[in-house]
PDB file of N, CA and C in Angstrom:
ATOM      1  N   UNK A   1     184.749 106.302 315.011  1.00  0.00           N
ATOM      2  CA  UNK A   1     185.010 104.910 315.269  1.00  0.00           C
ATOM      3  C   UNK A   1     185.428 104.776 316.745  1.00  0.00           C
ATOM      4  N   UNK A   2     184.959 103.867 316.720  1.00  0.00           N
ATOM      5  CA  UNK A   2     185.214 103.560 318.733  1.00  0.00           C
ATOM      6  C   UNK A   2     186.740 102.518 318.856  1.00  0.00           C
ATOM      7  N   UNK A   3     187.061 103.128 320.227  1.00  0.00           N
ATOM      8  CA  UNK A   3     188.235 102.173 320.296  1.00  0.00           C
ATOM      9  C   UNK A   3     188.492 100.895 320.200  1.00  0.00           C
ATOM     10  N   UNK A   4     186.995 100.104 320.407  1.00  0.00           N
ATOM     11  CA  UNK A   4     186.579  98.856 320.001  1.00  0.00           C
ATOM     12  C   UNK A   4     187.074  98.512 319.330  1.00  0.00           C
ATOM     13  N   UNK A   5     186.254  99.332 318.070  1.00  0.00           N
ATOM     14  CA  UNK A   5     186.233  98.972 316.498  1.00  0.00           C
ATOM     15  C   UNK A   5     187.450  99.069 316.051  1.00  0.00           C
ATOM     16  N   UNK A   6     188.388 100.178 316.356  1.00  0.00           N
ATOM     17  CA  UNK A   6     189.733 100.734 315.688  1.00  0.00           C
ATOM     18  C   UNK A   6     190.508  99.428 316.214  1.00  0.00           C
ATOM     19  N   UNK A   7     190.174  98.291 317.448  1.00  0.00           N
ATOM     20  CA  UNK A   7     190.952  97.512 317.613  1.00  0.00           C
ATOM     21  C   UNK A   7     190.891  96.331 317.356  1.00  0.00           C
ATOM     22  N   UNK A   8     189.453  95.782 316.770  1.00  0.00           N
ATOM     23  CA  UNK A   8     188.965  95.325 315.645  1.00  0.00           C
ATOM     24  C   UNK A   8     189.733  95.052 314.290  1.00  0.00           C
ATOM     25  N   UNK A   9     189.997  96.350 313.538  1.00  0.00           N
ATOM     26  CA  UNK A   9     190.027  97.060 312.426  1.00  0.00           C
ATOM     27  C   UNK A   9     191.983  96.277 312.325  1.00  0.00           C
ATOM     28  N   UNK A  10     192.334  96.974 313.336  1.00  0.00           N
ATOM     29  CA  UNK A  10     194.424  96.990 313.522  1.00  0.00           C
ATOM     30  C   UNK A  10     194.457  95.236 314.018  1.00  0.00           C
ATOM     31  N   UNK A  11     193.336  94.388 314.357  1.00  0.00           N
ATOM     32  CA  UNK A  11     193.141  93.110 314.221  1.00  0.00           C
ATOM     33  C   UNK A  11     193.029  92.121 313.108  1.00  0.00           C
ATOM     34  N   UNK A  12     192.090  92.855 312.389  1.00  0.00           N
ATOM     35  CA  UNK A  12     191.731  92.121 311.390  1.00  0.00           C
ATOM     36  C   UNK A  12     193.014  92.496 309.908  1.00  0.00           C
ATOM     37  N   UNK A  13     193.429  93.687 309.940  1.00  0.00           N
ATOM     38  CA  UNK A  13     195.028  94.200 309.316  1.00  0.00           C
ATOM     39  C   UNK A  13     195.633  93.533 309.565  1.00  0.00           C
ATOM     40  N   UNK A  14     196.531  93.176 310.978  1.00  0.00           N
ATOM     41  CA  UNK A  14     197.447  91.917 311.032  1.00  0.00           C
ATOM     42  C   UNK A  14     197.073  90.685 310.746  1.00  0.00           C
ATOM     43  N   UNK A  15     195.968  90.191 310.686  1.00  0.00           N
ATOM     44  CA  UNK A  15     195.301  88.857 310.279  1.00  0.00           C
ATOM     45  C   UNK A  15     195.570  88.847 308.859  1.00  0.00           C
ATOM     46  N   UNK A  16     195.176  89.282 308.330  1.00  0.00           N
ATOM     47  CA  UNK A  16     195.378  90.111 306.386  1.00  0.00           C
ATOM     48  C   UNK A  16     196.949  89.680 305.957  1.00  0.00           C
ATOM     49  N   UNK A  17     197.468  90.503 306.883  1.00  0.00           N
ATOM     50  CA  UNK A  17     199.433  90.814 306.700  1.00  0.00           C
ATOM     51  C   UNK A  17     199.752  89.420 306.483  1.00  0.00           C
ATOM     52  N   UNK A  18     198.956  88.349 307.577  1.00  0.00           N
ATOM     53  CA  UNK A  18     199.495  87.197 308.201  1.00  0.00           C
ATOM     54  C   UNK A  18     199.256  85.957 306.989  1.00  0.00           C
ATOM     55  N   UNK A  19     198.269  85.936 306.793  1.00  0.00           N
ATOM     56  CA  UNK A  19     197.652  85.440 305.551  1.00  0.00           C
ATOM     57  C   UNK A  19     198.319  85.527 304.624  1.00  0.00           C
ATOM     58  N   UNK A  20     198.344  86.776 303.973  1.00  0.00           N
ATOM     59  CA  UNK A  20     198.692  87.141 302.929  1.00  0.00           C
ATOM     60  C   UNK A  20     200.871  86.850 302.481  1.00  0.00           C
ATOM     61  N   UNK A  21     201.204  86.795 303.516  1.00  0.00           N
ATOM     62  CA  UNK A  21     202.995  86.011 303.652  1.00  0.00           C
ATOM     63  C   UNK A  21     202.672  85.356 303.250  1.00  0.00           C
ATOM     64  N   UNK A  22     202.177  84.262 304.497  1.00  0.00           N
ATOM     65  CA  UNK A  22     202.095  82.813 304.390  1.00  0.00           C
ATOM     66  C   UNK A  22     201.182  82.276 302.886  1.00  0.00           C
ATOM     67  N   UNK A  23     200.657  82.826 302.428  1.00  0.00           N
ATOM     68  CA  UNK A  23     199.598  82.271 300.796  1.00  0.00           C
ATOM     69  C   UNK A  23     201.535  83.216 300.264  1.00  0.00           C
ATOM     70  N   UNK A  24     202.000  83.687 300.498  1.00  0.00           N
ATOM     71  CA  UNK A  24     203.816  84.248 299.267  1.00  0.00           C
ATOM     72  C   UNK A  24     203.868  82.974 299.322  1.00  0.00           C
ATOM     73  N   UNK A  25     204.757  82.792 300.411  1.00  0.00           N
ATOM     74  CA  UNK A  25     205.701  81.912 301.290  1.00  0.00           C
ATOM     75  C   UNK A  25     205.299  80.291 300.548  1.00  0.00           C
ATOM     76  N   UNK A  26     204.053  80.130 300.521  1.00  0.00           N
ATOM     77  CA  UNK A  26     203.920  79.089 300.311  1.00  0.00           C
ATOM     78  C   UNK A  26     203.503  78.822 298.606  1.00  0.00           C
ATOM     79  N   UNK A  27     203.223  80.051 298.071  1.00  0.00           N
ATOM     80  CA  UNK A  27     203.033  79.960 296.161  1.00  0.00           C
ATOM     81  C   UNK A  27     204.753  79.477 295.839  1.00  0.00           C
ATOM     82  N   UNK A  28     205.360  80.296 296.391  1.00  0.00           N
ATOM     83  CA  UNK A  28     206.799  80.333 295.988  1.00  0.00           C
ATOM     84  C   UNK A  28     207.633  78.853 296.499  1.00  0.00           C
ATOM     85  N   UNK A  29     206.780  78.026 297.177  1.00  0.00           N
ATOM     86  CA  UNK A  29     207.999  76.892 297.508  1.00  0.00           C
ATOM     87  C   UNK A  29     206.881  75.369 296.909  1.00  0.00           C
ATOM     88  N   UNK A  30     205.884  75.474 296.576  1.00  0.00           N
ATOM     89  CA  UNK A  30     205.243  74.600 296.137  1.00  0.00           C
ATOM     90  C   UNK A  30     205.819  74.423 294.483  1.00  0.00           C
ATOM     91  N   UNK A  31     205.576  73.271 293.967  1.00  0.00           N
ATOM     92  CA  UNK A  31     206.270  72.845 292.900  1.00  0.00           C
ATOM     93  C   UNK A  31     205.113  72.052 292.263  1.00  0.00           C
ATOM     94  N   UNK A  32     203.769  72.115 292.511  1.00  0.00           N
ATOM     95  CA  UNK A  32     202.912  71.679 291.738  1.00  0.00           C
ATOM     96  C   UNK A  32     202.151  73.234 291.709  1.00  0.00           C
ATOM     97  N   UNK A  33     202.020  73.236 289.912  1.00  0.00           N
ATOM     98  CA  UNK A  33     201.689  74.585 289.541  1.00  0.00           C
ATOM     99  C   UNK A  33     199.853  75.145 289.780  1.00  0.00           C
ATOM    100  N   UNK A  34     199.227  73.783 290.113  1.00  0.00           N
ATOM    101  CA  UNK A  34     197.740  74.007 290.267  1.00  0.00           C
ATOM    102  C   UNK A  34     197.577  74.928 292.188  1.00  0.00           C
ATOM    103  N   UNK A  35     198.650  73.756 292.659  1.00  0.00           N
ATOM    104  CA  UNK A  35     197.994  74.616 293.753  1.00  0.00           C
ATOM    105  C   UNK A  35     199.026  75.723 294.140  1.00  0.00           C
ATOM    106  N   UNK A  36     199.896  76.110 293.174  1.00  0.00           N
ATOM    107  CA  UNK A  36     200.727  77.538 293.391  1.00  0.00           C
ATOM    108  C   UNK A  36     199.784  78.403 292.855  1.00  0.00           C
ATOM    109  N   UNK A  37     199.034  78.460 291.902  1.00  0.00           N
ATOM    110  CA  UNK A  37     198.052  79.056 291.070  1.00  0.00           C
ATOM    111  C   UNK A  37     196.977  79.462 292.259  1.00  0.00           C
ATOM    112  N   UNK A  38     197.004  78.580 292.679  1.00  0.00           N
ATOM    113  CA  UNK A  38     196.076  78.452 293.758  1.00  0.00           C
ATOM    114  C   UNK A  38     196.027  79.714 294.917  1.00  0.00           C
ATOM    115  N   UNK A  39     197.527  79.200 295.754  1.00  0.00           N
ATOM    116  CA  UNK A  39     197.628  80.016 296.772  1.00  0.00           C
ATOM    117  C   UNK A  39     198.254  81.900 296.361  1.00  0.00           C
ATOM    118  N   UNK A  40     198.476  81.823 294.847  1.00  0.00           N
ATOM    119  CA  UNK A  40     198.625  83.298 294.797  1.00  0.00           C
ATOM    120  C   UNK A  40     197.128  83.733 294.168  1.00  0.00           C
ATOM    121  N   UNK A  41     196.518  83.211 294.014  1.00  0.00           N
ATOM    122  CA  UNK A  41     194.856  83.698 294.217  1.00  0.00           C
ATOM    123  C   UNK A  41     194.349  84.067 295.602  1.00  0.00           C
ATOM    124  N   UNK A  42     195.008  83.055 296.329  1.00  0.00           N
ATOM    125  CA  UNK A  42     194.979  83.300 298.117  1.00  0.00           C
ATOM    126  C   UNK A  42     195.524  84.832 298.294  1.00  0.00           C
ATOM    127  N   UNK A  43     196.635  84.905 297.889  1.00  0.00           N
ATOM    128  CA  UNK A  43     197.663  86.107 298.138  1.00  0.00           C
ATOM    129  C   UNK A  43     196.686  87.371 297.795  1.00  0.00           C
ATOM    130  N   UNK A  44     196.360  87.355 297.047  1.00  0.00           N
ATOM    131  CA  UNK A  44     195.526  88.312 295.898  1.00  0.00           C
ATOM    132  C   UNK A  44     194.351  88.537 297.120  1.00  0.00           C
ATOM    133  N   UNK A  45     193.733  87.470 297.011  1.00  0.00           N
ATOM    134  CA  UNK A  45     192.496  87.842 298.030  1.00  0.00           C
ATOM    135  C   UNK A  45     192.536  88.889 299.116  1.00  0.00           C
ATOM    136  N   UNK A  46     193.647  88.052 299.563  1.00  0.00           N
ATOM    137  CA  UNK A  46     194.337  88.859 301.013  1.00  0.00           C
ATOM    138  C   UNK A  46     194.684  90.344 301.047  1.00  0.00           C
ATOM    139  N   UNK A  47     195.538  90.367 299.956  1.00  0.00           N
ATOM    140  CA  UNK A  47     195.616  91.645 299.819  1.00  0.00           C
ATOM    141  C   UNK A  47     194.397  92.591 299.641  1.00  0.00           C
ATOM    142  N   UNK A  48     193.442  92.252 298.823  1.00  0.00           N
ATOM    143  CA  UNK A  48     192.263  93.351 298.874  1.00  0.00           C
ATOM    144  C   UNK A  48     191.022  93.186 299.785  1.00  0.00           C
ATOM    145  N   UNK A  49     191.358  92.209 300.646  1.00  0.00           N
ATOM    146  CA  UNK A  49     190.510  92.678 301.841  1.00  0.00           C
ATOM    147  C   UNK A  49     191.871  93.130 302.842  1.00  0.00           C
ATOM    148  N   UNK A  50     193.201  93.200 303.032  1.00  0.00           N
ATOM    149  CA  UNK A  50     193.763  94.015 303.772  1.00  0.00           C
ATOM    150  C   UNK A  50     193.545  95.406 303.701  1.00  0.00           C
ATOM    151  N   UNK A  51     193.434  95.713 302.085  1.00  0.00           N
ATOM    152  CA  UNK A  51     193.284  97.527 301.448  1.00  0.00           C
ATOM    153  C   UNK A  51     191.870  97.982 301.630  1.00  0.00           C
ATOM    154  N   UNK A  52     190.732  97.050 301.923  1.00  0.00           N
ATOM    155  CA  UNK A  52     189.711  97.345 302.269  1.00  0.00           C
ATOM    156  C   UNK A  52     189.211  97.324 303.858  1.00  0.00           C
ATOM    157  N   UNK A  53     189.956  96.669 304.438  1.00  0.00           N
ATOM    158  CA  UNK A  53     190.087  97.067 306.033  1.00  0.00           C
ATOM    159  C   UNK A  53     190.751  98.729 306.595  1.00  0.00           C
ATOM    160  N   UNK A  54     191.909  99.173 305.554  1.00  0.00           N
ATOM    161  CA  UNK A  54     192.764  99.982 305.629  1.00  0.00           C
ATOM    162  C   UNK A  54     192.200 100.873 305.374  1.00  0.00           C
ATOM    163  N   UNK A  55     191.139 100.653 304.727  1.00  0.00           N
ATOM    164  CA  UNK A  55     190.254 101.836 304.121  1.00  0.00           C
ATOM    165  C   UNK A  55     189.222 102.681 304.598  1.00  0.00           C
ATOM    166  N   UNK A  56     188.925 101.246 306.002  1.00  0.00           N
ATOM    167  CA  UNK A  56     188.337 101.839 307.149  1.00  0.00           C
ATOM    168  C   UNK A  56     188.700 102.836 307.899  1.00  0.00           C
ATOM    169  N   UNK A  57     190.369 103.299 308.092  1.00  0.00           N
ATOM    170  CA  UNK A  57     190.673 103.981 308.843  1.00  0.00           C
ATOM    171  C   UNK A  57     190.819 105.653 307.830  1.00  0.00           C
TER     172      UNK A  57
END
């Protein structure tokens, strides 16, 4: 992997990290249950394209 890519890769990981709070942060303070449902589907997402970026390395 080129240094490019590896900086790419440790890019698109913090993007993931970043996402993936903010879809917590925001399941946990919403009080209508459709779109809490919602954003921990977000969360979920996030997480397995973070473990599949990670997977690159």
């Amino acid at each position: 992997m080129t240094s490019k890519e590896l900086l790419y890769v440790e890019d698109a990981l913090g993007h993931e990290c970043f996402m993936k709070s903010c879809s917590q942060k925001a399941s946990s303070k919403l009080t209508d249950t459709t779109l809490s449902f919602y954003m921990k589907e977000l969360e979920q997402k996030h997480t397995e394209l973070f473990n599949k970026f990670l997977n690159l390395l």
